[in-house]
N, C-alpha and C. Protein backbone atom coordinates (compact mmCIF):
# COMPACT_ATOMS: atom_id res chain seq x y z
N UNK A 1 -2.12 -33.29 -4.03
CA UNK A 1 -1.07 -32.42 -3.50
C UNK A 1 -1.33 -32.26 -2.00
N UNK A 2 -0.59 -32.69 -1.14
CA UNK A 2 -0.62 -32.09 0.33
C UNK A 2 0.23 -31.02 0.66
N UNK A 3 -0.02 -30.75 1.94
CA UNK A 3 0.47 -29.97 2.84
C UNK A 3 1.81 -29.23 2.57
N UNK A 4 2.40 -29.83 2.34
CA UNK A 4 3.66 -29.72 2.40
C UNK A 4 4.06 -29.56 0.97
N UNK A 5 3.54 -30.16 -0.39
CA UNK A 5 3.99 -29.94 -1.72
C UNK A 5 3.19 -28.07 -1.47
N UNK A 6 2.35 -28.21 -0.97
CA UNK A 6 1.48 -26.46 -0.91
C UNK A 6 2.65 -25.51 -0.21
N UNK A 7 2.93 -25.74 0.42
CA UNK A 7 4.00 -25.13 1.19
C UNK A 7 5.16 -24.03 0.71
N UNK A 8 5.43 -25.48 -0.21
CA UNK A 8 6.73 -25.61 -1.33
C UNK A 8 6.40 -24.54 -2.15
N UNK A 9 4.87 -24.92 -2.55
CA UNK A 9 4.83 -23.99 -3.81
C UNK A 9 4.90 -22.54 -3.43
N UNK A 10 4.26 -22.23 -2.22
CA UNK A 10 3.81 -20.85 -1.93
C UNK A 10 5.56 -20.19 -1.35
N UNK A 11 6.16 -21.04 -0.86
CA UNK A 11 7.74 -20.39 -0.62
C UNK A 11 8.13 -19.89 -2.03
N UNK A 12 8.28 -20.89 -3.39
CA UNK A 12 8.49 -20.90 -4.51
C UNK A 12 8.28 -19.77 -5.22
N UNK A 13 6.94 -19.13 -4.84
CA UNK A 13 5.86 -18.06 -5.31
C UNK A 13 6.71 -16.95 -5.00
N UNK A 14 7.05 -17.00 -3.26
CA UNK A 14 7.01 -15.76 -2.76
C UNK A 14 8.38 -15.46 -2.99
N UNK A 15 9.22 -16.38 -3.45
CA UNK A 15 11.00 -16.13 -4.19
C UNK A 15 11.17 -15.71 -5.36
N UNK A 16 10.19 -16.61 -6.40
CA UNK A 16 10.19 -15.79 -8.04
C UNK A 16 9.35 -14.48 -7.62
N UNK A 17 8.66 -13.95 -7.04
CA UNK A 17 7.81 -12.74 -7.47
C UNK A 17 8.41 -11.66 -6.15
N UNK A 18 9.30 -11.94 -5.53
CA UNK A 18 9.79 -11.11 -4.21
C UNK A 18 9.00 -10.25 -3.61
N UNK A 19 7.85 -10.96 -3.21
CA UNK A 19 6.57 -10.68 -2.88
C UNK A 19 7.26 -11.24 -1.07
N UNK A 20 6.02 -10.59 -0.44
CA UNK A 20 6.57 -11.02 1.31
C UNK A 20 5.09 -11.29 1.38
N UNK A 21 5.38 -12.56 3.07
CA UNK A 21 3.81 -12.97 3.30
C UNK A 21 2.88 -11.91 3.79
N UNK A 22 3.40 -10.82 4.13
CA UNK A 22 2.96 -9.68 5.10
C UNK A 22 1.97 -8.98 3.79
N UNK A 23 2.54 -8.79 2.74
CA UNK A 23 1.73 -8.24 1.48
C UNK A 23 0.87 -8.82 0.73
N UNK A 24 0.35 -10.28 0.72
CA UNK A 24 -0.27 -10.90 0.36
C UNK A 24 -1.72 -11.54 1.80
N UNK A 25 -2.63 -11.10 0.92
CA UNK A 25 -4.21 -11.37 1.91
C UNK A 25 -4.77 -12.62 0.89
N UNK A 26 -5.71 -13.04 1.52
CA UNK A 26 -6.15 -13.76 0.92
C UNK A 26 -7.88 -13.12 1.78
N UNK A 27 -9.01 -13.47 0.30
CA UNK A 27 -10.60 -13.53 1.10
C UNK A 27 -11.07 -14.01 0.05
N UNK A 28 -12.49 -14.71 0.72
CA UNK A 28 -13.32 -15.52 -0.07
C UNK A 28 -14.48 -14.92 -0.75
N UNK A 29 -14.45 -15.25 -2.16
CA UNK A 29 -15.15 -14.04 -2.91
C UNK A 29 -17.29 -14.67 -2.75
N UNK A 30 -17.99 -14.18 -3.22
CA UNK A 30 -19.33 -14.63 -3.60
C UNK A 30 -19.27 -15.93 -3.34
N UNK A 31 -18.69 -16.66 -4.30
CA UNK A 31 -18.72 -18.48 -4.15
C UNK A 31 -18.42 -19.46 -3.63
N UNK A 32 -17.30 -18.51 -2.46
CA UNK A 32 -16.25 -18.82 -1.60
C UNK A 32 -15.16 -19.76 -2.10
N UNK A 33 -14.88 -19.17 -3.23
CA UNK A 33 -13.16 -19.73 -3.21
C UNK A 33 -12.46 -17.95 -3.11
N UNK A 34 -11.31 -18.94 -2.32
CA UNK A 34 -9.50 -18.16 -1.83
C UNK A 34 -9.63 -17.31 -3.01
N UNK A 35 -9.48 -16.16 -2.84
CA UNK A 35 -8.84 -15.26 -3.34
C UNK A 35 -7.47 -14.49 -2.80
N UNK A 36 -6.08 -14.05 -3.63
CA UNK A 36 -5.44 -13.30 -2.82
C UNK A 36 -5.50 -12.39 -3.74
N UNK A 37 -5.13 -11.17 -2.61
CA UNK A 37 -5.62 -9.62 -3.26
C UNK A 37 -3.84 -9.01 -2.13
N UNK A 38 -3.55 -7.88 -2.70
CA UNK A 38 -2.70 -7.02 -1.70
C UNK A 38 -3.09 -6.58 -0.61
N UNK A 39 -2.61 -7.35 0.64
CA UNK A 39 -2.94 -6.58 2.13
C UNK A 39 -2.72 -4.95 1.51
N UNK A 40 -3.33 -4.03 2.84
CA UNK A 40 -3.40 -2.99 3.23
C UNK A 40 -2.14 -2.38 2.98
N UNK A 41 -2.13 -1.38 2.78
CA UNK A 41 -0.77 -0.24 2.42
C UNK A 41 0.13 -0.92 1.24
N UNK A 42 0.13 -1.81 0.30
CA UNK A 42 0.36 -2.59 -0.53
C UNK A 42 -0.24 -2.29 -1.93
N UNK A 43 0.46 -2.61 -3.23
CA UNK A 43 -0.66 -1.97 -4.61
C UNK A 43 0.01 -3.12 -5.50
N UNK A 44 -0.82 -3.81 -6.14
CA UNK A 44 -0.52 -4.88 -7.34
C UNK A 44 0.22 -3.95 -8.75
N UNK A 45 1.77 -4.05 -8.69
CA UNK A 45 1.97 -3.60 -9.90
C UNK A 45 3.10 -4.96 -10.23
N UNK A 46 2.36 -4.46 -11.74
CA UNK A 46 3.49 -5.65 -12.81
C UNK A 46 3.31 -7.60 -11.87
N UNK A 47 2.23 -7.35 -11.46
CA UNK A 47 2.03 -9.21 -10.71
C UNK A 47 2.47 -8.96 -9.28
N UNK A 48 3.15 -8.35 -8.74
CA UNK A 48 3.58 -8.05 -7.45
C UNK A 48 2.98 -6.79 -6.49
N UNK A 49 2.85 -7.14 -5.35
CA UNK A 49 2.19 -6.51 -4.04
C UNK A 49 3.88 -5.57 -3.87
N UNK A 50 3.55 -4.23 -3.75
CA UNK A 50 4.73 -3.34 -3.78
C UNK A 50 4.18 -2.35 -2.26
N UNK A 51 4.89 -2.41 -1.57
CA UNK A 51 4.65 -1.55 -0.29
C UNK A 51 4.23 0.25 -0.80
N UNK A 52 3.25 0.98 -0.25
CA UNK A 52 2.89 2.30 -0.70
C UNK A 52 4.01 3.05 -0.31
N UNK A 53 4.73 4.18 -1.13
CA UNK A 53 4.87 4.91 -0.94
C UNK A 53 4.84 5.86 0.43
N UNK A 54 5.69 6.58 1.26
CA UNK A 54 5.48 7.07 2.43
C UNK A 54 4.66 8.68 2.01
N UNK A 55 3.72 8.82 2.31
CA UNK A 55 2.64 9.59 2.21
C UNK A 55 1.53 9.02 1.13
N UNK A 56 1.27 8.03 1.26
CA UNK A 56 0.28 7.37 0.20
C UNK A 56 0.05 5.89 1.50
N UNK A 57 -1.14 5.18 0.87
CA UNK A 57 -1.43 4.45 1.63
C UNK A 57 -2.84 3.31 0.89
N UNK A 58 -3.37 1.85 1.24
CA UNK A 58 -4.18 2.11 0.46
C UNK A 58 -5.08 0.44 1.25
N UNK A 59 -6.02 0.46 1.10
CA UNK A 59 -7.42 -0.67 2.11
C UNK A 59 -7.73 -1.47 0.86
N UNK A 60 -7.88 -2.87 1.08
CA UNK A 60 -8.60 -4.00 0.52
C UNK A 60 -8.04 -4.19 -0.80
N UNK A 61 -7.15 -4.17 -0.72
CA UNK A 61 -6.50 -4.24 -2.16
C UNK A 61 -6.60 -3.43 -3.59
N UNK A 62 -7.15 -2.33 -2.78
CA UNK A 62 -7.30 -1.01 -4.19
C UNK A 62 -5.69 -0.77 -4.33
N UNK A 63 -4.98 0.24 -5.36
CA UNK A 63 -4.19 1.03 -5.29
C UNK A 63 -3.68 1.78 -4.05
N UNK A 64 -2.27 2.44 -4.00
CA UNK A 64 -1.94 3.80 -3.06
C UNK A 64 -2.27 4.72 -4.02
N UNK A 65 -2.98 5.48 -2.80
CA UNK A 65 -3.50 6.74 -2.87
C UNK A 65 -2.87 7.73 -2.26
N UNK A 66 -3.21 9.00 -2.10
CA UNK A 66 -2.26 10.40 -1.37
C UNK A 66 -2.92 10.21 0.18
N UNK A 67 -2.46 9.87 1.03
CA UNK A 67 -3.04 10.25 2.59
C UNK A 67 -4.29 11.47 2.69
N UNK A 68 -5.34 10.98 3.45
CA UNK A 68 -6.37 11.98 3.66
C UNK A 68 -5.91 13.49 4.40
N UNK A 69 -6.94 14.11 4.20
CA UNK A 69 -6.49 15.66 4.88
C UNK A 69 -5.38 15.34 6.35
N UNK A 70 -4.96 16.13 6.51
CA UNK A 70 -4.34 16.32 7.58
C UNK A 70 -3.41 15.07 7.97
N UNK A 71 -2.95 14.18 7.62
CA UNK A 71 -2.38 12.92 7.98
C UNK A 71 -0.96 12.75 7.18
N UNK A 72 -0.25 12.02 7.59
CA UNK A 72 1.23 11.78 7.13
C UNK A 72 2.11 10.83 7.12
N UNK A 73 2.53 10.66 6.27
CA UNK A 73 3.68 9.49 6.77
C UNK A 73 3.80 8.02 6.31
N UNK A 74 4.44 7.20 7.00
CA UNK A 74 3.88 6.03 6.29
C UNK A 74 2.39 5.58 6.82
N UNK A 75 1.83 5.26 6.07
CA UNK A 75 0.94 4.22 6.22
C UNK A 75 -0.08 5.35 6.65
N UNK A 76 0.41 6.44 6.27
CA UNK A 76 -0.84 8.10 6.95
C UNK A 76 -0.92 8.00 8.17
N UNK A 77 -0.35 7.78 8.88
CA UNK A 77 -0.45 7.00 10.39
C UNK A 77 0.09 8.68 11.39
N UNK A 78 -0.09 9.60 11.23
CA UNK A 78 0.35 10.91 11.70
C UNK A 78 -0.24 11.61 11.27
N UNK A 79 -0.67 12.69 12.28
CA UNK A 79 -1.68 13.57 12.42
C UNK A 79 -1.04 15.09 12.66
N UNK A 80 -1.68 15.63 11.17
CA UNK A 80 -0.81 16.92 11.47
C UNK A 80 -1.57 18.04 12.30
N UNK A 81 -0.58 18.53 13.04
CA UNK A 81 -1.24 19.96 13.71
C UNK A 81 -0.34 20.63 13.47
N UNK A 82 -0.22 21.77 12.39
CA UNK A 82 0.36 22.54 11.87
C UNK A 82 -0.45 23.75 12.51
N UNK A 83 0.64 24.84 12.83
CA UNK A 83 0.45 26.49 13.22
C UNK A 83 -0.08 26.81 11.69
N UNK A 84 -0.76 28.14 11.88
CA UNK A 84 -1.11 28.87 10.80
C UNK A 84 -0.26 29.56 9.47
N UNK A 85 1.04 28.91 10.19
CA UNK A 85 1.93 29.36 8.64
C UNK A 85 3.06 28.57 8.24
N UNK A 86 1.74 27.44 8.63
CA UNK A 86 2.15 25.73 7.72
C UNK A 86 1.39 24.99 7.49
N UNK A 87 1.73 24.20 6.73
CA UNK A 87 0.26 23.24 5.89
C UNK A 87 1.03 21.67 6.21
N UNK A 88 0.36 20.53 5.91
CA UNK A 88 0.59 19.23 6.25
C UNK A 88 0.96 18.53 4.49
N UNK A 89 2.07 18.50 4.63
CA UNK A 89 2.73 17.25 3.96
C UNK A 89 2.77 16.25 4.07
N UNK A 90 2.38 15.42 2.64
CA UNK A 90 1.43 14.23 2.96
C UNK A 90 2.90 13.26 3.46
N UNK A 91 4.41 13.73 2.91
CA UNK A 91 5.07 12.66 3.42
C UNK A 91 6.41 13.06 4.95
N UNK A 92 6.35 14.79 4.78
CA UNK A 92 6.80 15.14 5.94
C UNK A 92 6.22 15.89 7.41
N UNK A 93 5.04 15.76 7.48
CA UNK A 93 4.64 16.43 7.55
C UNK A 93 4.20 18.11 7.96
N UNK A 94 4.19 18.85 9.07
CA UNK A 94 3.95 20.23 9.06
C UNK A 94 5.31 20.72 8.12
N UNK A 95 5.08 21.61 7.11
CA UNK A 95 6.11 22.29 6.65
C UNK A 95 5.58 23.97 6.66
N UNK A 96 6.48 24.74 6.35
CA UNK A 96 6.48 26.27 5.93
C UNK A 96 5.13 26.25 4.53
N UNK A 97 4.48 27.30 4.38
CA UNK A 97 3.41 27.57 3.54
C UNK A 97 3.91 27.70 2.24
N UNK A 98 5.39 28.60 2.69
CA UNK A 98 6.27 29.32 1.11
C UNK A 98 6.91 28.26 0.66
N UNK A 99 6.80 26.52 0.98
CA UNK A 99 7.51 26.18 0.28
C UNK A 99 6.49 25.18 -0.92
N UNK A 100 7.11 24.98 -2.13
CA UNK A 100 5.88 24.78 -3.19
C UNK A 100 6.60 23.49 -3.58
N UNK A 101 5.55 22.80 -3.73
CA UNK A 101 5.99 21.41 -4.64
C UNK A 101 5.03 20.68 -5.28
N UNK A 102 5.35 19.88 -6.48
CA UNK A 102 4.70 18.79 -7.05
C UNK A 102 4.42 17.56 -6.78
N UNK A 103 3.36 16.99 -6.68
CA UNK A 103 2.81 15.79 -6.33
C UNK A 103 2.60 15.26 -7.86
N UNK A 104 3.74 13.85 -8.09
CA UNK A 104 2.82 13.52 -9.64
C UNK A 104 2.54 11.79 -8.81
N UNK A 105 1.42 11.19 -8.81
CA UNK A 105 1.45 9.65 -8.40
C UNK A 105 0.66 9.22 -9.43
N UNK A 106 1.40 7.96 -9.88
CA UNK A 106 1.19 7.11 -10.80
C UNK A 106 -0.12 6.01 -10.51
N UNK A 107 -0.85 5.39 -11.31
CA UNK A 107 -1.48 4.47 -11.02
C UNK A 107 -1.59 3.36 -11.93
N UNK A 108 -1.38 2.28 -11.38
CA UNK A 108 -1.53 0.89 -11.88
C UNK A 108 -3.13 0.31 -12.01
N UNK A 109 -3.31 0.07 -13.12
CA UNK A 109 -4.41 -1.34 -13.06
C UNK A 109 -3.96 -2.63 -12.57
N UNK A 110 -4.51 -3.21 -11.70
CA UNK A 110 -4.33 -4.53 -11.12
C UNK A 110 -5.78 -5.26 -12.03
N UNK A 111 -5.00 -6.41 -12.59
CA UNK A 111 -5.66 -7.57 -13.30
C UNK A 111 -5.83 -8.61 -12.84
C-alpha cells in the first residue's frame, strides 16, 4: 500500500466516522507503534473523537471533565474574577450567588 492508497483510506475514515483531522492525535506507545488517541479538548464516544462540551475540557486523550477552579468556557480557557456576590460558572462564567443549578456530566469508557 503506498502513499496515496493511505491517504484514501484516512479521508475514507474521517467521512464514515465524521471525525475531523484536528480531533485525532496520533503517539507512539512503549514499542513504538502509531497509536491514535483524541487530541486535547476531544473525548472518544461510541468510536468517535466528539469536541468537549463548553465548560468541560480534557489532555491526552482522557475524557471531558468540568473546568478547574476558577476557569471557564470553552476549552476552560477564561479566568474568572468574580466580586464577592458571585461565583464562576464553569460555562458562563461570573454569575449572581442566588442563582442555583445542576451540573449532571456523563462519562464514556473509551476502548
Amino acid at each position: 500500500m503506498d502513499y496515496g492508497d493511505l491517504f484514501f483510506v484516512w479521508i475514507l475514515y474521517l467521512t464514515l466516522t465524521n471525525a475531523t483531522p484536528a480531533a485525532i492525535c496520533f503517539r507512539r506507545n512503549s514499542n513504538n507503534v502509531l497509536k491514535e488517541y483524541c487530541c486535547d479538548n476531544y473525548e472518544l464516544k461510541h468510536g468517535v473523537c466528539i469536541k468537549c462540551e463548553i465548560g468541560t475540557t480534557s489532555i491526552d486523550g482522557n475524557g471531558c471533565a468540568l473546568c478547574p477552579n476558577m476557569t471557564y468556557g470553552e476549552r476552560c480557557s477564561n479566568d474568572c474574577k468574580c466580586s464577592s456576590m458571585e461565583r464562576c460558572h464553569k460555562k458562563h462564567g461570573c454569575i449572581d450567588t442566588n442563582i442555583k443549578e445542576t451540573w449532571i456530566q456523563t462519562t464514556t469508557e473509551s476502548k
